[in-house]
PDB file of N, CA and C in Angstrom:
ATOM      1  N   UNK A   1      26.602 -87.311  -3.924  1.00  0.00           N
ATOM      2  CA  UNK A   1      27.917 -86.840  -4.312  1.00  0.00           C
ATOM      3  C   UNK A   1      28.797 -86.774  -3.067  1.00  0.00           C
ATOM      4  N   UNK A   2      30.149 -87.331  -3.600  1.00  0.00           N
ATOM      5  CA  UNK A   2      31.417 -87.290  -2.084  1.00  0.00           C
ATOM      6  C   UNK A   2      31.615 -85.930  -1.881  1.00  0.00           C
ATOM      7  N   UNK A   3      32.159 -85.263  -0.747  1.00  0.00           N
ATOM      8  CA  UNK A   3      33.031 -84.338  -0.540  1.00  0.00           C
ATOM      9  C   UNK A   3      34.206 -84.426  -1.144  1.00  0.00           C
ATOM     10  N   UNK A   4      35.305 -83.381  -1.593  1.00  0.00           N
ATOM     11  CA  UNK A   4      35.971 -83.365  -2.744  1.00  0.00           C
ATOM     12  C   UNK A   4      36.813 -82.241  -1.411  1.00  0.00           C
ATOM     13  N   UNK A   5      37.878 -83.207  -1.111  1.00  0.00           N
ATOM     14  CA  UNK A   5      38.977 -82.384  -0.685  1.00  0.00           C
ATOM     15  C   UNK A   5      39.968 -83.182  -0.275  1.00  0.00           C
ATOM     16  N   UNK A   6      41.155 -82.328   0.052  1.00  0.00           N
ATOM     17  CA  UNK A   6      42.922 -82.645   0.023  1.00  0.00           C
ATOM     18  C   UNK A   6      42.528 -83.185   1.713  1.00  0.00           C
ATOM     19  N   UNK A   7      44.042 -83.701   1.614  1.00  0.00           N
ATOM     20  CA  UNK A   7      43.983 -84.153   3.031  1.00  0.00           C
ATOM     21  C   UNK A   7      44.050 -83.189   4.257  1.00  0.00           C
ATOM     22  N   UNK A   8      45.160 -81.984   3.561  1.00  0.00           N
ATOM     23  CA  UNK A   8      44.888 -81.076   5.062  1.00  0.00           C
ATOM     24  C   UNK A   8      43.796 -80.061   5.163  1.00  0.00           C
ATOM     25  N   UNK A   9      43.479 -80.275   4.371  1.00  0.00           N
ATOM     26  CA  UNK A   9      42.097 -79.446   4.453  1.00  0.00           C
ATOM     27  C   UNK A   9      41.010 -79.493   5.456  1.00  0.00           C
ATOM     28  N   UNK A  10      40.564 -81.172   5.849  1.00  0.00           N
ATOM     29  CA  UNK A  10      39.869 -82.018   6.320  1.00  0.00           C
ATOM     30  C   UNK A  10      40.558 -80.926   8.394  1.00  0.00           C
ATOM     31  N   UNK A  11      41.649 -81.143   8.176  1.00  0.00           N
ATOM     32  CA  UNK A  11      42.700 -80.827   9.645  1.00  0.00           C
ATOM     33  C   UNK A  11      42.493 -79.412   9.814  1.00  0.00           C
ATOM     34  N   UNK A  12      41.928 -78.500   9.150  1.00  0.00           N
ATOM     35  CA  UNK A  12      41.757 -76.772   9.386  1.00  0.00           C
ATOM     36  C   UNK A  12      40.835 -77.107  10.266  1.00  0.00           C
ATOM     37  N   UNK A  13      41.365 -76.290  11.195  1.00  0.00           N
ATOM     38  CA  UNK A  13      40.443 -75.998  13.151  1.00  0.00           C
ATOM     39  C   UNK A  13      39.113 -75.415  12.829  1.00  0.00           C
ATOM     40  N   UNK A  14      38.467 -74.655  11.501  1.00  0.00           N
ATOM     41  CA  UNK A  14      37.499 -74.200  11.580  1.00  0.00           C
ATOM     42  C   UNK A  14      36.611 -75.067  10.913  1.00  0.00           C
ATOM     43  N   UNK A  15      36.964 -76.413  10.213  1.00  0.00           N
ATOM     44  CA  UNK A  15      35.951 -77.510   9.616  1.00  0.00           C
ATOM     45  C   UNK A  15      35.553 -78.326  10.449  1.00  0.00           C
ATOM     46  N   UNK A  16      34.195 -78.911  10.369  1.00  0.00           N
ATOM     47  CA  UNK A  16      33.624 -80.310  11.143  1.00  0.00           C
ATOM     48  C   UNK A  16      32.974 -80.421  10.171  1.00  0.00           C
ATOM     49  N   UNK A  17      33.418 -82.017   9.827  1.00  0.00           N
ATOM     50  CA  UNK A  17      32.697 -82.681   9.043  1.00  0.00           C
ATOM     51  C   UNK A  17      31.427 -82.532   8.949  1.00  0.00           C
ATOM     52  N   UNK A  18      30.716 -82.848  10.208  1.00  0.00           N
ATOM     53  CA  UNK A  18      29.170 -82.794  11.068  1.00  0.00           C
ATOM     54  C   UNK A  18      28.598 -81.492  10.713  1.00  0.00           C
ATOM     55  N   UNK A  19      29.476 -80.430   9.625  1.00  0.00           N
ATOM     56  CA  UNK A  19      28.561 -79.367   9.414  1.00  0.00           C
ATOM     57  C   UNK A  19      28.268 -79.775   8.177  1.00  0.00           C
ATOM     58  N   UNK A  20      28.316 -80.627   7.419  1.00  0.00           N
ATOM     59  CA  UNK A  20      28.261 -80.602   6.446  1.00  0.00           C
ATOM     60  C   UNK A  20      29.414 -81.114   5.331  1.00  0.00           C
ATOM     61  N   UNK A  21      29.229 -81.396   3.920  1.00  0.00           N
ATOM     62  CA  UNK A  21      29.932 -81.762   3.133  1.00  0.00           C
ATOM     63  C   UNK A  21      31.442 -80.734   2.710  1.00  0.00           C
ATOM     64  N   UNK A  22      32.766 -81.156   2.778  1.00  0.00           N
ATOM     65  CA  UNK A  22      33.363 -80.273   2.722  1.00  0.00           C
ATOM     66  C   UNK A  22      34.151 -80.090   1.146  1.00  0.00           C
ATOM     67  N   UNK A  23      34.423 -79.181   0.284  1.00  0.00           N
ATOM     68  CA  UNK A  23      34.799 -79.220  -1.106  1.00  0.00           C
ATOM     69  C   UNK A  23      35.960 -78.148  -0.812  1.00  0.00           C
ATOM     70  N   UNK A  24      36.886 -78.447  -1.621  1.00  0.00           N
ATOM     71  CA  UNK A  24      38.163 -78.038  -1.818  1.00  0.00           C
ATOM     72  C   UNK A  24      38.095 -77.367  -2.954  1.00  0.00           C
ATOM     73  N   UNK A  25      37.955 -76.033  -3.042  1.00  0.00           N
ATOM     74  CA  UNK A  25      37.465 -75.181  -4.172  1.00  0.00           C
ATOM     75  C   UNK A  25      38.254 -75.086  -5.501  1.00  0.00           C
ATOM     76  N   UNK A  26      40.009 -75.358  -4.955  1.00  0.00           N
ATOM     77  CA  UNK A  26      41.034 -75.442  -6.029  1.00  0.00           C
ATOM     78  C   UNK A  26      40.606 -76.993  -6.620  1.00  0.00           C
ATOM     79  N   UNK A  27      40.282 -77.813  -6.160  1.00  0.00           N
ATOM     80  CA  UNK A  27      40.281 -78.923  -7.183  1.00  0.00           C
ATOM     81  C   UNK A  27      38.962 -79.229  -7.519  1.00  0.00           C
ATOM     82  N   UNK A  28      38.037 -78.724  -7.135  1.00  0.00           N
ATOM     83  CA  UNK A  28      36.644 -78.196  -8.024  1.00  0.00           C
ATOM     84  C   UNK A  28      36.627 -77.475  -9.410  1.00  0.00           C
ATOM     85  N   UNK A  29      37.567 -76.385  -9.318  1.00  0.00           N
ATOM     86  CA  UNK A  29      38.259 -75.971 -10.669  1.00  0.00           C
ATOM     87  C   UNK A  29      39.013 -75.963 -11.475  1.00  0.00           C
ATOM     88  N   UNK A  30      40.322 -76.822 -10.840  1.00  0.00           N
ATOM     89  CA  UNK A  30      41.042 -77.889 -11.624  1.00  0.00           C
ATOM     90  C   UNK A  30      41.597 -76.461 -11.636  1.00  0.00           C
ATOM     91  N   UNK A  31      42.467 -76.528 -13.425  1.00  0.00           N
ATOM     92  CA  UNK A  31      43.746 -75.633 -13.714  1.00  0.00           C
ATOM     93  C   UNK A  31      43.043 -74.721 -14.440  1.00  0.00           C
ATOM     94  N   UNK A  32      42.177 -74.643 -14.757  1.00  0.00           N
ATOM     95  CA  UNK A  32      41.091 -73.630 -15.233  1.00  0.00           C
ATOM     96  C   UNK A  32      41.048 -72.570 -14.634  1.00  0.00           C
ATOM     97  N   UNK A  33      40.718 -72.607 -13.133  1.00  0.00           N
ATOM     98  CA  UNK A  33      40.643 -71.621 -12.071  1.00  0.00           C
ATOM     99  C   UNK A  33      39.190 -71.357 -12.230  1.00  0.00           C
ATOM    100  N   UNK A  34      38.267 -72.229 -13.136  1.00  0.00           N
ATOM    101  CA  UNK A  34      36.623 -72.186 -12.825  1.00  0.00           C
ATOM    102  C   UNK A  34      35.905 -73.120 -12.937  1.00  0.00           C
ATOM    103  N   UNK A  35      34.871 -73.225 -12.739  1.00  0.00           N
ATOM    104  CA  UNK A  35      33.779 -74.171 -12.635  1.00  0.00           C
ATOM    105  C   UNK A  35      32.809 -73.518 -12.546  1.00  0.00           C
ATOM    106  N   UNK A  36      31.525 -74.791 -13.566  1.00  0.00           N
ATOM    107  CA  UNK A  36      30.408 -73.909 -13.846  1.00  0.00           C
ATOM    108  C   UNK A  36      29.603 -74.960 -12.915  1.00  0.00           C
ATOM    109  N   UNK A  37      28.558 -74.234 -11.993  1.00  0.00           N
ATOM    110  CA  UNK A  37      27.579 -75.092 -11.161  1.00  0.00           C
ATOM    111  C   UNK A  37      25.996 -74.655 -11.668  1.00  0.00           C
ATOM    112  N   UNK A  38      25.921 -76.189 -11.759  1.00  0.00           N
ATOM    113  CA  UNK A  38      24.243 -75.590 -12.481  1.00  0.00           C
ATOM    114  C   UNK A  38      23.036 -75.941 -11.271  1.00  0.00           C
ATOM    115  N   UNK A  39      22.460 -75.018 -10.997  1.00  0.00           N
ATOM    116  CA  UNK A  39      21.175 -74.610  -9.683  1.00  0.00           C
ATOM    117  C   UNK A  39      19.772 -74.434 -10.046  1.00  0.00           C
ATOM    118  N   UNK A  40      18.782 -75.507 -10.355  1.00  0.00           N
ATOM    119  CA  UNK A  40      17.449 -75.321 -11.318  1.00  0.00           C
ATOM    120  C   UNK A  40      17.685 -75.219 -12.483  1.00  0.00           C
ATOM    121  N   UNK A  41      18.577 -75.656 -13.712  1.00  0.00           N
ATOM    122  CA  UNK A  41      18.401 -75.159 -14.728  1.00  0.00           C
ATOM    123  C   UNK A  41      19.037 -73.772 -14.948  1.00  0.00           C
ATOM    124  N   UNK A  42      19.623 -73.173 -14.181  1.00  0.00           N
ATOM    125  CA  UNK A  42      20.500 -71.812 -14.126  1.00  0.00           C
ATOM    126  C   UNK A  42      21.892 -72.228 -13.570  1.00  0.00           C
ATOM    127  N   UNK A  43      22.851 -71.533 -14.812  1.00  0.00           N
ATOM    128  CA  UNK A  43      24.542 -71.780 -14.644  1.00  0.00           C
ATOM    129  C   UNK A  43      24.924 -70.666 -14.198  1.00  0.00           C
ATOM    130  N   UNK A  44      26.127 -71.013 -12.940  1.00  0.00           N
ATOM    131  CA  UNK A  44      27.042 -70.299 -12.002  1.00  0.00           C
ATOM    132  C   UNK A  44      28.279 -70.742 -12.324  1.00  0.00           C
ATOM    133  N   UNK A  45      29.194 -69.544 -12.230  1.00  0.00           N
ATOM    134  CA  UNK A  45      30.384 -69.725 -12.555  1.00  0.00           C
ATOM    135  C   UNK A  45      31.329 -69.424 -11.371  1.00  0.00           C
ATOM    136  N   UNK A  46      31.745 -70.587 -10.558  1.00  0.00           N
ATOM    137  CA  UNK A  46      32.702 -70.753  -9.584  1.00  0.00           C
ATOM    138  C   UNK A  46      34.213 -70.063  -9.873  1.00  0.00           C
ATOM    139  N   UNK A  47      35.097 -68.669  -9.778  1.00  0.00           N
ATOM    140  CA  UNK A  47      36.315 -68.353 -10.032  1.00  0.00           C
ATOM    141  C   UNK A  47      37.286 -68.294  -8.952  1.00  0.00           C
ATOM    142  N   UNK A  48      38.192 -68.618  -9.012  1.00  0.00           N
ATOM    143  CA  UNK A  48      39.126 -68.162  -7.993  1.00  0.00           C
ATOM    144  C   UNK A  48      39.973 -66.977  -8.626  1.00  0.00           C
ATOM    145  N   UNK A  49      40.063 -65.936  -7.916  1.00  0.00           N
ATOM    146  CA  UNK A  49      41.369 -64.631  -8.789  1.00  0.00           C
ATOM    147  C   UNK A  49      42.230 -64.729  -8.598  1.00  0.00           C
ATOM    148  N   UNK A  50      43.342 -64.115  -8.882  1.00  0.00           N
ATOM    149  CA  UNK A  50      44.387 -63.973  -9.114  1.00  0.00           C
ATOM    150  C   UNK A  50      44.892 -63.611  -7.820  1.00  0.00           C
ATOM    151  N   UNK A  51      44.090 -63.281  -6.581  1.00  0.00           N
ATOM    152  CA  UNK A  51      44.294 -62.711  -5.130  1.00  0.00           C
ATOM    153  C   UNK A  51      44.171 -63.349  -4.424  1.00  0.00           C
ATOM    154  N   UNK A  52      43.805 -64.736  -4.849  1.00  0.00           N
ATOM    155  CA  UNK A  52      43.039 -66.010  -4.172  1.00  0.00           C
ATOM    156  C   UNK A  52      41.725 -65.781  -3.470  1.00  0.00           C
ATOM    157  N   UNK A  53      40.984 -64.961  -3.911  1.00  0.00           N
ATOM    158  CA  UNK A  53      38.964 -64.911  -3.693  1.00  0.00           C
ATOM    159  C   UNK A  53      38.469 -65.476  -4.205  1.00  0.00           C
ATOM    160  N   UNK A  54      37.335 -66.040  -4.020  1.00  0.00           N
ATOM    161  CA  UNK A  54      36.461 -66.976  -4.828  1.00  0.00           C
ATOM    162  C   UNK A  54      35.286 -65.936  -5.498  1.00  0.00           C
ATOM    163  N   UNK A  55      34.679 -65.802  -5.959  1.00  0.00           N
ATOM    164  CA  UNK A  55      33.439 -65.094  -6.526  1.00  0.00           C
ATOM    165  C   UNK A  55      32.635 -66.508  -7.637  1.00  0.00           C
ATOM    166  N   UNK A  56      31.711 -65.995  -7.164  1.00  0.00           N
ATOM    167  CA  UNK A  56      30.369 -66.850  -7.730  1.00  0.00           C
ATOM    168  C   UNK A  56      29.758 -65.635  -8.545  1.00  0.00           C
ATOM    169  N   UNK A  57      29.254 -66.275  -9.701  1.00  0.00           N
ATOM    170  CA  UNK A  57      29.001 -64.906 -10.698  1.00  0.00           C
ATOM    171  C   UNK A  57      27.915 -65.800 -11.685  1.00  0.00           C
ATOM    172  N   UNK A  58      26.606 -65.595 -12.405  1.00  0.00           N
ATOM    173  CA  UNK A  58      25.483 -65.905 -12.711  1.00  0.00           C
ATOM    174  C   UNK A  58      25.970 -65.986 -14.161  1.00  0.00           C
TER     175      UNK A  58
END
């Protein structure tokens, strides 16, 4: 699977590629504001709030 992010995202001083794959959490969840990630057979629900936090929730 690609990394999934905007262009300036890639340009934030605290990313290196070389750490790893980088994902852009707003377009992981589209206009929904969630996404469900499935880990063994067990679903996670990716949210962003209304405060702009992310929470991961089982």
């Amino acid at each position: 699977m690609n990394a999934i992010t905007r262009s300036e995202t890639l340009h934030h001083p605290a990313l290196r590629e070389s750490d790893g794959p980088i994902y852009d959490a707003r377009l992981l969840v589209g206009d929904n504001a969630t996404a469900r990630i499935v880990l063994d057979g067990k679903v996670y629900v990716l949210r962003i709030t209304k405060a702009g936090k992310l929470i991961l929730t089982k």
